[in-house]
C-alpha atoms as a PDB file:
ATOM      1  CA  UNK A   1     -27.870  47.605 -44.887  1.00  0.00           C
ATOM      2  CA  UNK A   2     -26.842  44.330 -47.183  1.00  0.00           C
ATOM      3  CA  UNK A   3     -29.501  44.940 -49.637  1.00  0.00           C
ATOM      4  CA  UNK A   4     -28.108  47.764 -51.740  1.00  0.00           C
ATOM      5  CA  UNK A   5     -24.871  46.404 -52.237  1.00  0.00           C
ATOM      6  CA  UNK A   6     -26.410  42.641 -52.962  1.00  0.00           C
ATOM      7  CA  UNK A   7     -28.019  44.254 -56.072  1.00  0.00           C
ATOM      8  CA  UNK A   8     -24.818  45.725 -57.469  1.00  0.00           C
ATOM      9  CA  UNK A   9     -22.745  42.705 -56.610  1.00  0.00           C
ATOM     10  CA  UNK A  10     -25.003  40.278 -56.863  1.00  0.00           C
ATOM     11  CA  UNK A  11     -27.906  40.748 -58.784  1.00  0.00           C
ATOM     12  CA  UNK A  12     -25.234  43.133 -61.339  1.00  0.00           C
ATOM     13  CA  UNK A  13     -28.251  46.068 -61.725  1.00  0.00           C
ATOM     14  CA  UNK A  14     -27.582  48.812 -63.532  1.00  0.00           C
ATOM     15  CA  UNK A  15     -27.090  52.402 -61.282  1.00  0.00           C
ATOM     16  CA  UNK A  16     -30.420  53.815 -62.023  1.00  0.00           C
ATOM     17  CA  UNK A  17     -31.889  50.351 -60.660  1.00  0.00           C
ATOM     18  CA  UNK A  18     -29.817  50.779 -57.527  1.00  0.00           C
ATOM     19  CA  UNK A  19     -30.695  54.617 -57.279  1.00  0.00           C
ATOM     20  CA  UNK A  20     -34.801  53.714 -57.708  1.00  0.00           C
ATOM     21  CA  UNK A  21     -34.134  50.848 -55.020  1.00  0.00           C
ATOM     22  CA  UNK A  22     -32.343  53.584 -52.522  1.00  0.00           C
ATOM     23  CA  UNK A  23     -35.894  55.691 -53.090  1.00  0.00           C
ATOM     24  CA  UNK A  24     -38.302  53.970 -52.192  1.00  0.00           C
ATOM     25  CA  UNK A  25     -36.096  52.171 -49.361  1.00  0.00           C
ATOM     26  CA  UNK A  26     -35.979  55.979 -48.226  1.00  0.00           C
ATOM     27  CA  UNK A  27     -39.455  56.773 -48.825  1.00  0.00           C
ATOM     28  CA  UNK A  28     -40.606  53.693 -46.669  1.00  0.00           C
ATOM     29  CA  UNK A  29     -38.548  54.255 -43.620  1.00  0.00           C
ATOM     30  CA  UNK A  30     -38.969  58.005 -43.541  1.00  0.00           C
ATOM     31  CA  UNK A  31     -42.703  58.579 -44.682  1.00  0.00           C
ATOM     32  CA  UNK A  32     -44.331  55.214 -43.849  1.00  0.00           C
ATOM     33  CA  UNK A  33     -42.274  53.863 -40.942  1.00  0.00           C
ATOM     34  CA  UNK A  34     -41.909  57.425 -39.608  1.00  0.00           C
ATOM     35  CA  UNK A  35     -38.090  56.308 -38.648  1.00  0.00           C
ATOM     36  CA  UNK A  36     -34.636  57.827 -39.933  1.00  0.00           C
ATOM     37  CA  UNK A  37     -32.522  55.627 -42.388  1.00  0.00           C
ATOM     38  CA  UNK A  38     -28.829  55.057 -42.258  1.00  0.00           C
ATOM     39  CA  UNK A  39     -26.733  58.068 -42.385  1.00  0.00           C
ATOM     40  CA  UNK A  40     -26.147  58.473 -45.914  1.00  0.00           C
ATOM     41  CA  UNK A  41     -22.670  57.862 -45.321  1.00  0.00           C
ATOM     42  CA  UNK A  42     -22.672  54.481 -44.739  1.00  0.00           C
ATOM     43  CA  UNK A  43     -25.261  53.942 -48.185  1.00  0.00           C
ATOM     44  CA  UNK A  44     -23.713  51.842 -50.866  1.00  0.00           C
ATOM     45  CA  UNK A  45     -23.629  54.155 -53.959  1.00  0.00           C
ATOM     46  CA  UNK A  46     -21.671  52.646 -57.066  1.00  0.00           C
ATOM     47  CA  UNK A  47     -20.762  55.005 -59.754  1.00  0.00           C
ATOM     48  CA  UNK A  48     -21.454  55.823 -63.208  1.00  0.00           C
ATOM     49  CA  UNK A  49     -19.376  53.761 -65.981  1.00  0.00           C
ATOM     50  CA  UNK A  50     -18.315  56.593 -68.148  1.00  0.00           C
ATOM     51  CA  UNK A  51     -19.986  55.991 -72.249  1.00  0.00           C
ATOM     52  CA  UNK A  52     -17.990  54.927 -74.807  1.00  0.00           C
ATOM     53  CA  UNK A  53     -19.584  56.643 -77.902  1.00  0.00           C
ATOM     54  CA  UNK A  54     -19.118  54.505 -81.479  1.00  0.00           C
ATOM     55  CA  UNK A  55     -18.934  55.704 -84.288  1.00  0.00           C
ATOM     56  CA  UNK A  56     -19.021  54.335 -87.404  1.00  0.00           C
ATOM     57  CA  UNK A  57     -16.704  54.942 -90.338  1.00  0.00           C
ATOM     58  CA  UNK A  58     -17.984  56.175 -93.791  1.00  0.00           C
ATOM     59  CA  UNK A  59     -17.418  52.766 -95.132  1.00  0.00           C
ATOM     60  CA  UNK A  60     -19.342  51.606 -92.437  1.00  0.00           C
ATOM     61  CA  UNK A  61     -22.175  53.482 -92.840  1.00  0.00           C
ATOM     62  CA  UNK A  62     -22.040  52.470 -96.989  1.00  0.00           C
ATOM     63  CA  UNK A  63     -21.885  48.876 -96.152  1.00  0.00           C
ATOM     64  CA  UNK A  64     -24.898  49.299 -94.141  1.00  0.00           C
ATOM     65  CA  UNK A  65     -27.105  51.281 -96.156  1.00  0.00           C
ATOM     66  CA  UNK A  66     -26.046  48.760 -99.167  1.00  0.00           C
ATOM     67  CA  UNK A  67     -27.467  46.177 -96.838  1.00  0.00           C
ATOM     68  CA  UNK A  68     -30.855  47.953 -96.227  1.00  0.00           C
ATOM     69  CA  UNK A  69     -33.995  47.361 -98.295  1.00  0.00           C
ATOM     70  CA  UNK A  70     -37.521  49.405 -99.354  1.00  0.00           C
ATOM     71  CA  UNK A  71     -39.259  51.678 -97.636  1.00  0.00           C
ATOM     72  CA  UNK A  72     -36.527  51.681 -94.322  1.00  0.00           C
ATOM     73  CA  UNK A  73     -33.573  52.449 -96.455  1.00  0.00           C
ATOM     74  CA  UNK A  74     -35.501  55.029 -98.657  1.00  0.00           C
ATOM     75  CA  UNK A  75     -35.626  56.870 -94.810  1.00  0.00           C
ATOM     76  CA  UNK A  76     -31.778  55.738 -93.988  1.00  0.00           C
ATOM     77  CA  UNK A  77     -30.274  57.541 -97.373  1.00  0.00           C
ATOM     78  CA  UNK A  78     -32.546  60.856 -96.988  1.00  0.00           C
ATOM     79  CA  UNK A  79     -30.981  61.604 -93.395  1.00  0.00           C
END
């Protein structure tokens, strides 16, 4: 099946949009077409990009509550 891997390639949809698309291509052919899918095997499944956490430094963080006005950085400081 094209489709799965034209998203990812093509289209450039994120995994959980390529997981949903799987689901429901899985729920039609088993439950409404009554038919088995491709063996699982051959399914297109791209992997997870690991996260890259940031974190800011404490001069950072004091040149953006500096920036911050009223009521929003009243909420920013107590935290």
């Amino acid at each position: 099946m094209a489709f799965l891997p034209y998203l990812t390639n093509e289209r450039q949809v994120s995994v959980s949009t390529h997981e949903q698309a799987l689901c429901a291509l899985l729920f039609l052919y088993q439950q409404v077409l009554g038919s088995e899918f491709l063996r699982m095997e051959d399914v297109y499944c791209p992997s997870r990009l690991p996260r890259l956490l940031t974190v800011l430094t404490q001069w950072e963080v004091f040149a953006v509550l500096a920036e911050m006005k009223g009521t929003h950085a009243l909420m920013a400081r107590l935290t």
